[in-house]
C-alpha atoms as a PDB file:
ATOM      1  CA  UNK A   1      76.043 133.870 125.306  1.00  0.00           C
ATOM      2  CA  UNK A   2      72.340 134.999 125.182  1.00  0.00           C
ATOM      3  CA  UNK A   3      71.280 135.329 129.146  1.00  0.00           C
ATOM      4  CA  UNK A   4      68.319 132.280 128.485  1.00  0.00           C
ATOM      5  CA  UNK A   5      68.659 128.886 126.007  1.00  0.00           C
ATOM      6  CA  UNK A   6      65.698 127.817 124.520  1.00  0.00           C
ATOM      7  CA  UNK A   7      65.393 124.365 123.830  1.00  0.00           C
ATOM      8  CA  UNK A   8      62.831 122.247 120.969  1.00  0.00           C
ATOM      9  CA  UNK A   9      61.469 119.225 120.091  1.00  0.00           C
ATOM     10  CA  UNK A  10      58.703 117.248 118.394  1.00  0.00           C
ATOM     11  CA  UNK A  11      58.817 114.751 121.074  1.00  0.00           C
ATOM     12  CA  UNK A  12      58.889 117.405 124.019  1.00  0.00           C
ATOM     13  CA  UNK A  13      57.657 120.387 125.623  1.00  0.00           C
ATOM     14  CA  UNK A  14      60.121 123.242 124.966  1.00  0.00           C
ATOM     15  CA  UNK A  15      61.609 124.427 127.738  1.00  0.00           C
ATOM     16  CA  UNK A  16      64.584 127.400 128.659  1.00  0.00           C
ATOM     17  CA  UNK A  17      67.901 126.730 130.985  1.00  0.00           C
ATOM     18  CA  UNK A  18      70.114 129.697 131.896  1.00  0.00           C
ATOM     19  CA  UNK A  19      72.691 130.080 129.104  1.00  0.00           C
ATOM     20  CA  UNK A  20      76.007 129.145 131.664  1.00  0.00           C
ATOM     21  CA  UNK A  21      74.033 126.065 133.080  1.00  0.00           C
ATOM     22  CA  UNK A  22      72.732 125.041 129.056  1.00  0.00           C
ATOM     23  CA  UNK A  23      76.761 125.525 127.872  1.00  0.00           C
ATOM     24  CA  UNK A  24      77.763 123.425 130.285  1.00  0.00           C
ATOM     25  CA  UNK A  25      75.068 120.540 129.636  1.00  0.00           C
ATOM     26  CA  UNK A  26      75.995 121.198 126.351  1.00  0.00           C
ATOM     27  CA  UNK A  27      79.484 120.392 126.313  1.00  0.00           C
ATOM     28  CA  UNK A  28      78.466 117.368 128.666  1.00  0.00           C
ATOM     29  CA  UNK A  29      76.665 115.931 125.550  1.00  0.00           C
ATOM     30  CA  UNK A  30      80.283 116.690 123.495  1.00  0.00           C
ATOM     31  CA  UNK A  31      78.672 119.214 121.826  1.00  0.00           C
ATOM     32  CA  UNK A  32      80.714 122.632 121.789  1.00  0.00           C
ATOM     33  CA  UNK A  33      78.508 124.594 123.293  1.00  0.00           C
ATOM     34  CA  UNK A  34      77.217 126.885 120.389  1.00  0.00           C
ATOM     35  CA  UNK A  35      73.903 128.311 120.496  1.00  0.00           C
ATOM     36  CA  UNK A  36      71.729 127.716 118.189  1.00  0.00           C
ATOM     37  CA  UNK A  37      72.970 124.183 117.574  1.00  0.00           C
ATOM     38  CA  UNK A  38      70.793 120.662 117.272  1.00  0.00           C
ATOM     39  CA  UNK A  39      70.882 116.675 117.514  1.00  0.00           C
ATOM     40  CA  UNK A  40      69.896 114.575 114.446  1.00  0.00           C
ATOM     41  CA  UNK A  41      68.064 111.407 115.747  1.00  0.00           C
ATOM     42  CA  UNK A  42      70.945 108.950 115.100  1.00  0.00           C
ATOM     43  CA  UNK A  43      73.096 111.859 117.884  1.00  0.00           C
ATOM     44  CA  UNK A  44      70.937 111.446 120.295  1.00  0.00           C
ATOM     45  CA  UNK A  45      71.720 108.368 121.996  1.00  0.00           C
ATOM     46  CA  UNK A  46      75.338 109.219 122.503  1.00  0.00           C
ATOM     47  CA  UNK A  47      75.474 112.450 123.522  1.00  0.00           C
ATOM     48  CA  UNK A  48      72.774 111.133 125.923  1.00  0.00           C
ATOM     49  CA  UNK A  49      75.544 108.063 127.044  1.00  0.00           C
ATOM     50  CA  UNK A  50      78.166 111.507 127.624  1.00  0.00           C
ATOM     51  CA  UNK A  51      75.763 113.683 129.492  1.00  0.00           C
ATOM     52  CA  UNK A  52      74.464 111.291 132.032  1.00  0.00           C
ATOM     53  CA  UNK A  53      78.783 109.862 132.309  1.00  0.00           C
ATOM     54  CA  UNK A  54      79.093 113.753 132.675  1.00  0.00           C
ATOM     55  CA  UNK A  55      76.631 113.878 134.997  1.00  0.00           C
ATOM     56  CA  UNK A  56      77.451 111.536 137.445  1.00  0.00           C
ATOM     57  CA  UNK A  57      81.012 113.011 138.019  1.00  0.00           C
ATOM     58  CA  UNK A  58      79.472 116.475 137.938  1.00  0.00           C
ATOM     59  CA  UNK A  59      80.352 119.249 141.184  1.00  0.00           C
ATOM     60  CA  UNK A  60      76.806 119.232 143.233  1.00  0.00           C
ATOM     61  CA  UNK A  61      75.913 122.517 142.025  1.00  0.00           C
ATOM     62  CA  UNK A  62      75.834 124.051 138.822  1.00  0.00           C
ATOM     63  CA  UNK A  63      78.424 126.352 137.320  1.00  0.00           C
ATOM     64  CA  UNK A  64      77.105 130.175 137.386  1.00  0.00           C
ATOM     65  CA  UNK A  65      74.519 130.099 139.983  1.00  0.00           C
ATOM     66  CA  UNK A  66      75.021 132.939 142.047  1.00  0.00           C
ATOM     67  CA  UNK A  67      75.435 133.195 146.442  1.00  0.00           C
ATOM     68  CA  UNK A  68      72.271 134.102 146.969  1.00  0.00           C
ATOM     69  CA  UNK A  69      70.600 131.490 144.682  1.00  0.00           C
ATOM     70  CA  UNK A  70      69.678 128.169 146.259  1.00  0.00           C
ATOM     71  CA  UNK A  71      72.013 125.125 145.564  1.00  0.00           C
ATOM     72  CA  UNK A  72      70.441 123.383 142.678  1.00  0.00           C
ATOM     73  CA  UNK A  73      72.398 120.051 141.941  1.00  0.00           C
ATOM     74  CA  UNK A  74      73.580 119.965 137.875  1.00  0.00           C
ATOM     75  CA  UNK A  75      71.852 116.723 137.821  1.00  0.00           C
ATOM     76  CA  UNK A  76      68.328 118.552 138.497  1.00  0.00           C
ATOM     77  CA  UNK A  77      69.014 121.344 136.233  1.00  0.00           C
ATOM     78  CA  UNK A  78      69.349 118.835 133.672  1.00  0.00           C
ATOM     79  CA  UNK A  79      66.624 116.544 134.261  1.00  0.00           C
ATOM     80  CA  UNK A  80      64.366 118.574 131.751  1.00  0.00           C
ATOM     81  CA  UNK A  81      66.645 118.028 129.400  1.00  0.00           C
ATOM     82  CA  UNK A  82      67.751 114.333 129.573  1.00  0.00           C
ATOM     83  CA  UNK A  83      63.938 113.485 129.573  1.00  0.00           C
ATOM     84  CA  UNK A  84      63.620 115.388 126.444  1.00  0.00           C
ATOM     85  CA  UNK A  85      66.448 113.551 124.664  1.00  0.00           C
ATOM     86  CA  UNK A  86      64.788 110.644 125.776  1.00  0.00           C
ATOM     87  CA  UNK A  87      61.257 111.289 124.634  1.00  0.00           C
ATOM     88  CA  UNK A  88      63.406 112.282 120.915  1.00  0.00           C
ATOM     89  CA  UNK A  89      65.376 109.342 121.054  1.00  0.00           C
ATOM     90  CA  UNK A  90      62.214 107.543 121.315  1.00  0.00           C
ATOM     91  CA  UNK A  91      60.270 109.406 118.645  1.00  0.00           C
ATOM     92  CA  UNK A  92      63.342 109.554 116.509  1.00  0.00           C
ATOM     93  CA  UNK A  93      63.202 113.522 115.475  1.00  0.00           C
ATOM     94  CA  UNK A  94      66.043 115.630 115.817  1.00  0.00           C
ATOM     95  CA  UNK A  95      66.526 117.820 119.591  1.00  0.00           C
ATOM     96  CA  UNK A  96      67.004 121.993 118.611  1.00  0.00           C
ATOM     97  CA  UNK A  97      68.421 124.987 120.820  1.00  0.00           C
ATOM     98  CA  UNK A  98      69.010 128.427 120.625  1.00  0.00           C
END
């Protein structure tokens, strides 16, 4: 998996999560993980449901993130992301990665 994930939307301001930390928010939205994937609109609300369920049982810090990195909760590392899937939920266009 590419080092950075890249992700789009109409709705949103693109934005990049490391690729370990994007897998696993990935796969927290019961996607599989692939890069490049997407959401269609009528996805989005579900895998939005599984990601914050995912979320809130989620260790404190993110998978990947080395000792001498600070301890970033999951939930934080993801923020950028659940408000984008929000904001596309909202505007009803489809959520892109890669």
């Amino acid at each position: 998996m590419s080092k950075f994930v890249t992700f789009h939307s109409r709705a949103a301001g693109d934005f990049m999560l490391f690729g370990e930390v994007a897998r696993n928010l990935l796969q927290g939205m019961g996607h599989s993980g692939t890069v490049p994937g997407a959401l269609l609109p009528e996805d989005i609300e579900p895998a939005l449901q599984r990601l914050r369920a995912s979320l809130a049982s989620a260790p404190a810090v993110a998978a990947g993130q080395s000792d001498d990195e600070p301890e970033v909760p999951l939930s934080r590392r993801a923020y950028p992301l659940v408000k984008m899937l929000e904001a596309s939920l909202a505007a009803q266009c489809e959520v892109m990665w890669e």
